[in-house]
PDB file of N, CA and C in Angstrom:
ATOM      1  N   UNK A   1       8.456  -8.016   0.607  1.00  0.00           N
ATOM      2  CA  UNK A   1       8.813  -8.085   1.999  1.00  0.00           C
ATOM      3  C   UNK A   1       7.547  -7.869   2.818  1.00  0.00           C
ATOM      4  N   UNK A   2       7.408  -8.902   3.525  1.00  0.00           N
ATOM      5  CA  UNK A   2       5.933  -8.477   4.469  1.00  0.00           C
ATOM      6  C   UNK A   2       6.519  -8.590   5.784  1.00  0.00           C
ATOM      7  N   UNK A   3       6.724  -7.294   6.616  1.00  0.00           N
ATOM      8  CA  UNK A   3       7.041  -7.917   8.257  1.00  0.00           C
ATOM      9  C   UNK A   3       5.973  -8.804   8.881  1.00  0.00           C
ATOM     10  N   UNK A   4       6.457  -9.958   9.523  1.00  0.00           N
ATOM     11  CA  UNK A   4       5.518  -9.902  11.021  1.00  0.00           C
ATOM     12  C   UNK A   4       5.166  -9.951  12.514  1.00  0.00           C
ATOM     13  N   UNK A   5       5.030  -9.815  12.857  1.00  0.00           N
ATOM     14  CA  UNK A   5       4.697  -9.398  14.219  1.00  0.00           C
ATOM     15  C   UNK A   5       4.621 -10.847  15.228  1.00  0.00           C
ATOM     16  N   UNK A   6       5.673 -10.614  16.026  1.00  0.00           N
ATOM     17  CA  UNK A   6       5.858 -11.824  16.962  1.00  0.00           C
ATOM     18  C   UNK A   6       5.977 -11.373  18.082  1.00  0.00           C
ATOM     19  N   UNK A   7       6.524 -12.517  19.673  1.00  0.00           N
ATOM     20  CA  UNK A   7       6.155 -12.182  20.863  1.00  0.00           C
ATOM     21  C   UNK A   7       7.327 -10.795  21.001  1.00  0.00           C
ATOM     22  N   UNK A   8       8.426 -11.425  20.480  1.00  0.00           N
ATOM     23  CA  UNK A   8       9.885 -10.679  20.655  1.00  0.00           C
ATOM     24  C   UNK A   8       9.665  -9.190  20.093  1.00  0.00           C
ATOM     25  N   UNK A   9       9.045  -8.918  19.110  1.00  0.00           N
ATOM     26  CA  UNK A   9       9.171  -7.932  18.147  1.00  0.00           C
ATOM     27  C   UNK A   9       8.365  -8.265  17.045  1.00  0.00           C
ATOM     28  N   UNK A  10       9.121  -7.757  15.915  1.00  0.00           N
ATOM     29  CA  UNK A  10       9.114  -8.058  14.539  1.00  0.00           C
ATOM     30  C   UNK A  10       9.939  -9.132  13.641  1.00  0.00           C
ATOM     31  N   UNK A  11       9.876  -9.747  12.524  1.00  0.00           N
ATOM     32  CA  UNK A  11      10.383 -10.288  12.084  1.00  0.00           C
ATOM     33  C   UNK A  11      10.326 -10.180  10.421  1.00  0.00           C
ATOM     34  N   UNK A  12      11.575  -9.768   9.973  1.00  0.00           N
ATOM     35  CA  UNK A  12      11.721  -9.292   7.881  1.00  0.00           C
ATOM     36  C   UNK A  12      12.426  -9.846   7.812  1.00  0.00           C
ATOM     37  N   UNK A  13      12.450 -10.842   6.548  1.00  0.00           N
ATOM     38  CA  UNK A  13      13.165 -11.511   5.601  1.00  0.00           C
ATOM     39  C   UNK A  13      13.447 -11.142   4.570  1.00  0.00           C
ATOM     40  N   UNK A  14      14.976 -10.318   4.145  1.00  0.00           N
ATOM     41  CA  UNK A  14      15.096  -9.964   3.198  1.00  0.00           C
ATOM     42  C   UNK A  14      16.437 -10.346   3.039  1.00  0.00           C
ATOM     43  N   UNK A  15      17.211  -9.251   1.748  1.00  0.00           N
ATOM     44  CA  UNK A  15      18.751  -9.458   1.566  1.00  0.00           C
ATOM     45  C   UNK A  15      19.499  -8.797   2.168  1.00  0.00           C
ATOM     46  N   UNK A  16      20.505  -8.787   2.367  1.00  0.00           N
ATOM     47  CA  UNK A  16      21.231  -7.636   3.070  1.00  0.00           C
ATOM     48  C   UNK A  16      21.219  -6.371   2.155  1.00  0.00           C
ATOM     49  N   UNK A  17      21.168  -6.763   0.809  1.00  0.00           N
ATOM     50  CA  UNK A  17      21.427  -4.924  -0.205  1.00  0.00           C
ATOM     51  C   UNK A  17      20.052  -4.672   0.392  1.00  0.00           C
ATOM     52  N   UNK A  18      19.118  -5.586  -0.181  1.00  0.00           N
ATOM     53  CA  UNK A  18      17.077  -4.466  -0.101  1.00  0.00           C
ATOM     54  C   UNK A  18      17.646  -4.050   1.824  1.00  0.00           C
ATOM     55  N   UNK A  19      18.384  -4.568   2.672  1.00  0.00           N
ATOM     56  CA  UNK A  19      18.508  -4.005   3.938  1.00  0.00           C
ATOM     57  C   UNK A  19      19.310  -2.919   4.224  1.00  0.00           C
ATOM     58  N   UNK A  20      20.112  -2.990   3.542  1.00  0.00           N
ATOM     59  CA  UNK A  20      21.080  -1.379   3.719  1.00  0.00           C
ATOM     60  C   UNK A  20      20.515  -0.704   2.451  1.00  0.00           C
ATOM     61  N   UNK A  21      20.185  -1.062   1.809  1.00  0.00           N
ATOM     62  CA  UNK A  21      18.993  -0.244   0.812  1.00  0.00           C
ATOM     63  C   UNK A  21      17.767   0.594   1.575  1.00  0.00           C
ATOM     64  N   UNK A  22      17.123  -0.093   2.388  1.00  0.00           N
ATOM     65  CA  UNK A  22      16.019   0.519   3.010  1.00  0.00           C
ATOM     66  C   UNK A  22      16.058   1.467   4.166  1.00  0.00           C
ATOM     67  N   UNK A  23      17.303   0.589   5.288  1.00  0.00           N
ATOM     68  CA  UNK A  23      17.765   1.732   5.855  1.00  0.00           C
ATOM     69  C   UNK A  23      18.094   3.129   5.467  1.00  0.00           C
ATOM     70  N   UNK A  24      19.280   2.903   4.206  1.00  0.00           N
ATOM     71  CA  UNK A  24      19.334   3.952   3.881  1.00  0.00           C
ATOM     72  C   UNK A  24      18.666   4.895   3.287  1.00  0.00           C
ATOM     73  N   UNK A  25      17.333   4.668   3.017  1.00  0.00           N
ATOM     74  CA  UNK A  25      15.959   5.368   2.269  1.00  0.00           C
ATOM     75  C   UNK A  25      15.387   6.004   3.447  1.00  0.00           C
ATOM     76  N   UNK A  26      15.260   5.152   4.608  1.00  0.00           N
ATOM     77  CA  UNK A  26      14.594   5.420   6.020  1.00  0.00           C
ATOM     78  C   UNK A  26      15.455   6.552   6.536  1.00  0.00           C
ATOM     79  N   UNK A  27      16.636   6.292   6.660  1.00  0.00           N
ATOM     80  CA  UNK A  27      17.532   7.219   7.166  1.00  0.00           C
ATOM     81  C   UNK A  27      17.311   8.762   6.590  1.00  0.00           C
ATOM     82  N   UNK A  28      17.122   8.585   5.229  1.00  0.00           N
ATOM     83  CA  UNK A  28      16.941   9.974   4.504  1.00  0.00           C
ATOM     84  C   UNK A  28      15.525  10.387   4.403  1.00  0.00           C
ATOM     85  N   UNK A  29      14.377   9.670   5.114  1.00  0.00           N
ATOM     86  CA  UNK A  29      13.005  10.587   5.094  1.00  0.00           C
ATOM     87  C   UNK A  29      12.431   9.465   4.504  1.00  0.00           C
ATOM     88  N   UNK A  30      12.716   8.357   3.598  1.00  0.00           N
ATOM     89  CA  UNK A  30      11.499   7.988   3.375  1.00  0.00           C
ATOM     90  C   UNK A  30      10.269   7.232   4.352  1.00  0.00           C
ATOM     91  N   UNK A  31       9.577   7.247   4.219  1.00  0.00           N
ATOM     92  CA  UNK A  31       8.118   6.692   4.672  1.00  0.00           C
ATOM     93  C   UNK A  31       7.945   4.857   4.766  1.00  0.00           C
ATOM     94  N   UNK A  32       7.659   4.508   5.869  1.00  0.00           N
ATOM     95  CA  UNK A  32       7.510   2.876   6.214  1.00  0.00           C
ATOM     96  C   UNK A  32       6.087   2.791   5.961  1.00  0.00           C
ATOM     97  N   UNK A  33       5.118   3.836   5.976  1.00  0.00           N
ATOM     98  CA  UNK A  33       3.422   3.828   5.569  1.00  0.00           C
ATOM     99  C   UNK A  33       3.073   2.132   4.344  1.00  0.00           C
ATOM    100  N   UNK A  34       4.126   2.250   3.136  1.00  0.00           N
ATOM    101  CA  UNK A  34       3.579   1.212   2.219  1.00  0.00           C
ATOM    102  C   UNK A  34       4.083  -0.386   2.869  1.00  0.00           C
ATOM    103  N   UNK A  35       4.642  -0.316   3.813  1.00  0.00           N
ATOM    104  CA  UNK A  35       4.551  -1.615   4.774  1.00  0.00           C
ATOM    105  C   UNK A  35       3.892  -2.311   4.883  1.00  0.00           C
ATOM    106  N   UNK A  36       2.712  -1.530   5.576  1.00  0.00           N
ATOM    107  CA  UNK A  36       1.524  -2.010   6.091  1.00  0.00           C
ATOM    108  C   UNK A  36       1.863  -2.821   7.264  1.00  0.00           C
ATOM    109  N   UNK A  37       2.732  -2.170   8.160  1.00  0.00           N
ATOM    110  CA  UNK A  37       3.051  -3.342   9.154  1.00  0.00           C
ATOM    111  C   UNK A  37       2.576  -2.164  10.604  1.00  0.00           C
ATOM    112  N   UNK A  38       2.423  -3.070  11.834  1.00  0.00           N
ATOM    113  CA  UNK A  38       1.437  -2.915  12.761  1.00  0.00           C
ATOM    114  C   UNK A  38       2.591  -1.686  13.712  1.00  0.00           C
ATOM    115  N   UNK A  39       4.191  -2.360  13.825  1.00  0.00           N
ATOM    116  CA  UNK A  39       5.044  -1.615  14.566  1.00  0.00           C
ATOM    117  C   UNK A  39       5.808  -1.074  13.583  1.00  0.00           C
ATOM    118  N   UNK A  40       5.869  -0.329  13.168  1.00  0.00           N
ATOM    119  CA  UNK A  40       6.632   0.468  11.937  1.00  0.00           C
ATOM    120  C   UNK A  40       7.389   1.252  12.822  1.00  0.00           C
ATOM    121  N   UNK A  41       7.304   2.009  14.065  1.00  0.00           N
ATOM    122  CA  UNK A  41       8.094   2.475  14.800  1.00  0.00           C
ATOM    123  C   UNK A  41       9.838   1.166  15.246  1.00  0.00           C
ATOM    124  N   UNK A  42       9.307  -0.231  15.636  1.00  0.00           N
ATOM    125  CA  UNK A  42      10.571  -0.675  15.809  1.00  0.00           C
ATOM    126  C   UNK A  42      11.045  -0.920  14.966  1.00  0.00           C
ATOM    127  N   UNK A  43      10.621  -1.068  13.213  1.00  0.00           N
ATOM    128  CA  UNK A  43      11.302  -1.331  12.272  1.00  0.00           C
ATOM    129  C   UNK A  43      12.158   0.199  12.223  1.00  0.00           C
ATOM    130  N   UNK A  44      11.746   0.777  11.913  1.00  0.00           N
ATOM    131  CA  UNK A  44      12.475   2.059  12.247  1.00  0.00           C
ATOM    132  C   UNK A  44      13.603   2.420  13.074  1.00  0.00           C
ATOM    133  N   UNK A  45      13.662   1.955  14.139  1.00  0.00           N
ATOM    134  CA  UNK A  45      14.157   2.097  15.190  1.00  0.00           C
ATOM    135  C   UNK A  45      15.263   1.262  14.769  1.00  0.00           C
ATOM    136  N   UNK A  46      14.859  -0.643  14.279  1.00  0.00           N
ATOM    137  CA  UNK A  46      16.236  -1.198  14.056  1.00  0.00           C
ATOM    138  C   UNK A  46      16.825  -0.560  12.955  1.00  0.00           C
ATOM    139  N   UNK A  47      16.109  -0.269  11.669  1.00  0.00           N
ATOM    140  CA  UNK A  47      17.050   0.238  10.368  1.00  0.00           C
ATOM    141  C   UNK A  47      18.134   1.365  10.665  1.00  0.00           C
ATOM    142  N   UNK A  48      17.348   2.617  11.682  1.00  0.00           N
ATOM    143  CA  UNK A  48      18.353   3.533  12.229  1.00  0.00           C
ATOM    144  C   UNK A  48      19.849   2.703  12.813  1.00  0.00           C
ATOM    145  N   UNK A  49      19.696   1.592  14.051  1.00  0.00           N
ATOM    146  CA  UNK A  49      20.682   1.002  13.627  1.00  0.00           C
ATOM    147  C   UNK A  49      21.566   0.941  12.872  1.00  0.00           C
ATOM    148  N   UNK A  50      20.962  -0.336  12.281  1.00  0.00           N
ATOM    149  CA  UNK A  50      21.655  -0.573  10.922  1.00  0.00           C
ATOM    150  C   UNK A  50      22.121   0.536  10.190  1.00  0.00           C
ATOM    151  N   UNK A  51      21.872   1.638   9.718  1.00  0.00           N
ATOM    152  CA  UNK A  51      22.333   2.489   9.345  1.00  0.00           C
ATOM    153  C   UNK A  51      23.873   3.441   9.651  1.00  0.00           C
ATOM    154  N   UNK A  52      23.463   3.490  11.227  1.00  0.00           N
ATOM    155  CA  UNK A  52      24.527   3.385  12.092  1.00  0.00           C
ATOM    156  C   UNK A  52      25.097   2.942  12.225  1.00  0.00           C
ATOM    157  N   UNK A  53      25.194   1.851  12.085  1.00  0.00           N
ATOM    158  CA  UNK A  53      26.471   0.904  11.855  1.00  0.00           C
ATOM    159  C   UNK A  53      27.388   0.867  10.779  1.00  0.00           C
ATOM    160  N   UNK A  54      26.275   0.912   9.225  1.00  0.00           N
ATOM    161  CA  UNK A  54      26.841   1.084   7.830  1.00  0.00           C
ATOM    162  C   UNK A  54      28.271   2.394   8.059  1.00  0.00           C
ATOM    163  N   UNK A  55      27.058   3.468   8.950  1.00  0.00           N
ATOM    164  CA  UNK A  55      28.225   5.033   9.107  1.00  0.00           C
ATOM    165  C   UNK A  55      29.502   4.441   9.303  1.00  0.00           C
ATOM    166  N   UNK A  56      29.124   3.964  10.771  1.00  0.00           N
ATOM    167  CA  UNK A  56      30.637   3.632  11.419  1.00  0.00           C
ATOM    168  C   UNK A  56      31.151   3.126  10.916  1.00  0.00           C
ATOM    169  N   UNK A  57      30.746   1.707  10.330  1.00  0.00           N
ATOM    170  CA  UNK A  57      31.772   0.788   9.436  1.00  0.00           C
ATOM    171  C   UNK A  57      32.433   1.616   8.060  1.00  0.00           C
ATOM    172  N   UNK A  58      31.973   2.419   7.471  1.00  0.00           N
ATOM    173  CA  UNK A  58      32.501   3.110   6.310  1.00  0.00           C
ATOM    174  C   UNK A  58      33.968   3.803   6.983  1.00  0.00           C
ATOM    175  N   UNK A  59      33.227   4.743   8.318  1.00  0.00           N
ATOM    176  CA  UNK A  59      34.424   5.805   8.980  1.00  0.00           C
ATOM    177  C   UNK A  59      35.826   5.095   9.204  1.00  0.00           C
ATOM    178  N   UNK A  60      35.396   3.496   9.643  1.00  0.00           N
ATOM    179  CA  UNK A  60      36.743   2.991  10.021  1.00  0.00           C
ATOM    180  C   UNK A  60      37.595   2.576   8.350  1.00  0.00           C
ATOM    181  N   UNK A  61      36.636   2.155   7.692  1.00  0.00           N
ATOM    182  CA  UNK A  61      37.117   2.146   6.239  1.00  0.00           C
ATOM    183  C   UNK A  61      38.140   3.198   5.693  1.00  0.00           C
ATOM    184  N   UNK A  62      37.467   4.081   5.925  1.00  0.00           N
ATOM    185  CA  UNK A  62      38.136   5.547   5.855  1.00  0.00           C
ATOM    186  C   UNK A  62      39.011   5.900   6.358  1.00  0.00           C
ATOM    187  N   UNK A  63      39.302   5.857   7.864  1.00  0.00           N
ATOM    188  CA  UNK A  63      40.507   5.936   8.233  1.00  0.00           C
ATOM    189  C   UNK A  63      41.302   5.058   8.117  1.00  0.00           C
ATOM    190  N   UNK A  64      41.414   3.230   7.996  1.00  0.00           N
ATOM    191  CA  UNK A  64      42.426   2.398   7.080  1.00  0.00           C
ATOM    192  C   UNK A  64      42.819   2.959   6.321  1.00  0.00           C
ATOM    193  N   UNK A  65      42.034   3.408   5.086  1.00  0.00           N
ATOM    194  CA  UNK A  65      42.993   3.731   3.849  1.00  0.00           C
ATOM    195  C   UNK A  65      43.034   4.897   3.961  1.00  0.00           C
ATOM    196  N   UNK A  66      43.353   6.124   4.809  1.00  0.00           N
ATOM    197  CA  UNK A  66      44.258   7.059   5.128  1.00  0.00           C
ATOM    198  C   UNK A  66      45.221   6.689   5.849  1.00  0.00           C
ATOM    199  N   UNK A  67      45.170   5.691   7.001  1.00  0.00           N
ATOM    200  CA  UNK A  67      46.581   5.597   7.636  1.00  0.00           C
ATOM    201  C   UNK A  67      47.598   4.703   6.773  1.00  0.00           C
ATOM    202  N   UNK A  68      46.982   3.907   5.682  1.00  0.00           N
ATOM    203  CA  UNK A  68      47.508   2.863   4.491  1.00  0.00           C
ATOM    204  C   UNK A  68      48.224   3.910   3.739  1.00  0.00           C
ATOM    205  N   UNK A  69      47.574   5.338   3.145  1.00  0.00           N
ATOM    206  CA  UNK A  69      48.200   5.998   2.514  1.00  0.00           C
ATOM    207  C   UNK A  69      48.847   6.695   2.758  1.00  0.00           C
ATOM    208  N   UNK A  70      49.410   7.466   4.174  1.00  0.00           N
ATOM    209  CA  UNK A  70      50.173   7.832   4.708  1.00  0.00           C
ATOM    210  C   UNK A  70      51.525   6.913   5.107  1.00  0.00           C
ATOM    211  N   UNK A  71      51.044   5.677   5.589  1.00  0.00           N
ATOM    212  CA  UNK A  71      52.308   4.945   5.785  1.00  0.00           C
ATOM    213  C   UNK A  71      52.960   5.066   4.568  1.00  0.00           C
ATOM    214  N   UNK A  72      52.312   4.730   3.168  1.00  0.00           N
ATOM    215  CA  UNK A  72      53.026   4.507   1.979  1.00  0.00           C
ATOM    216  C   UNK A  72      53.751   5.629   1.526  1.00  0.00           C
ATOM    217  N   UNK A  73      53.118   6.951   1.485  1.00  0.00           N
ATOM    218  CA  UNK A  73      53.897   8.394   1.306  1.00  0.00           C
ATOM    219  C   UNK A  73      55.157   8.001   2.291  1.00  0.00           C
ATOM    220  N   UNK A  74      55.078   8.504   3.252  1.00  0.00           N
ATOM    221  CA  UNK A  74      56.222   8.694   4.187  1.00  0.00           C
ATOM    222  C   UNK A  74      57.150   7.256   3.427  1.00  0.00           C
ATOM    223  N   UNK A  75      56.411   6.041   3.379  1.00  0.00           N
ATOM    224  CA  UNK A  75      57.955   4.702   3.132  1.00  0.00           C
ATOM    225  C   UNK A  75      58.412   5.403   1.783  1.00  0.00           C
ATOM    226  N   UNK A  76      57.978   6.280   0.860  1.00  0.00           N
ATOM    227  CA  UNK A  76      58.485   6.552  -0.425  1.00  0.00           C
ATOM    228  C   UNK A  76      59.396   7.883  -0.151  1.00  0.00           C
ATOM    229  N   UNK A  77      59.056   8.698   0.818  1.00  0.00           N
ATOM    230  CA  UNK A  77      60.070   9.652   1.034  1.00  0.00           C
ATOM    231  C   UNK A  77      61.024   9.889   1.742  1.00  0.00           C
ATOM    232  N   UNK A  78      61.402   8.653   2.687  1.00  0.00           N
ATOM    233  CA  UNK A  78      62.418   8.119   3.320  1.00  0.00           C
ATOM    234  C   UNK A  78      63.354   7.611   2.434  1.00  0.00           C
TER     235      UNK A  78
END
């Protein structure tokens, strides 16, 4: 993965796993230093994102299949 540096920002081409992969490395402390890229702060900045998003999207996950498993208790004890 080599970022590079355009008018807009940055620009990485990767997969989505090496992307919620990296976020989630970033998220927990690791280091953007072996980059070698010029704005390592906005890559940062988007992965936090992304990361944030992964959260949220899990939380709503989470509460589906609690309100899934509650509907189903209660239809079995009726």
């Amino acid at each position: 993965m080599r970022p590079r540096k355009t008018r807009d920002g940055i620009e990485v081409q990767m997969t989505a796993d090496k992307l919620l992969s990296l976020a989630i490395n970033v998220a927990n402390g690791w280091s953007l230093e072996d980059l070698s890229i010029d704005d390592s702060a906005a890559l940062r900045k988007m992965l936090a994102e992304v990361y944030e998003q992964l959260l949220d999207t899990h939380r709503k996950a989470v509460e589906r299949t609690k309100r899934s498993a509650c509907g189903s208790i209660a239809g079995h004890l009726s």
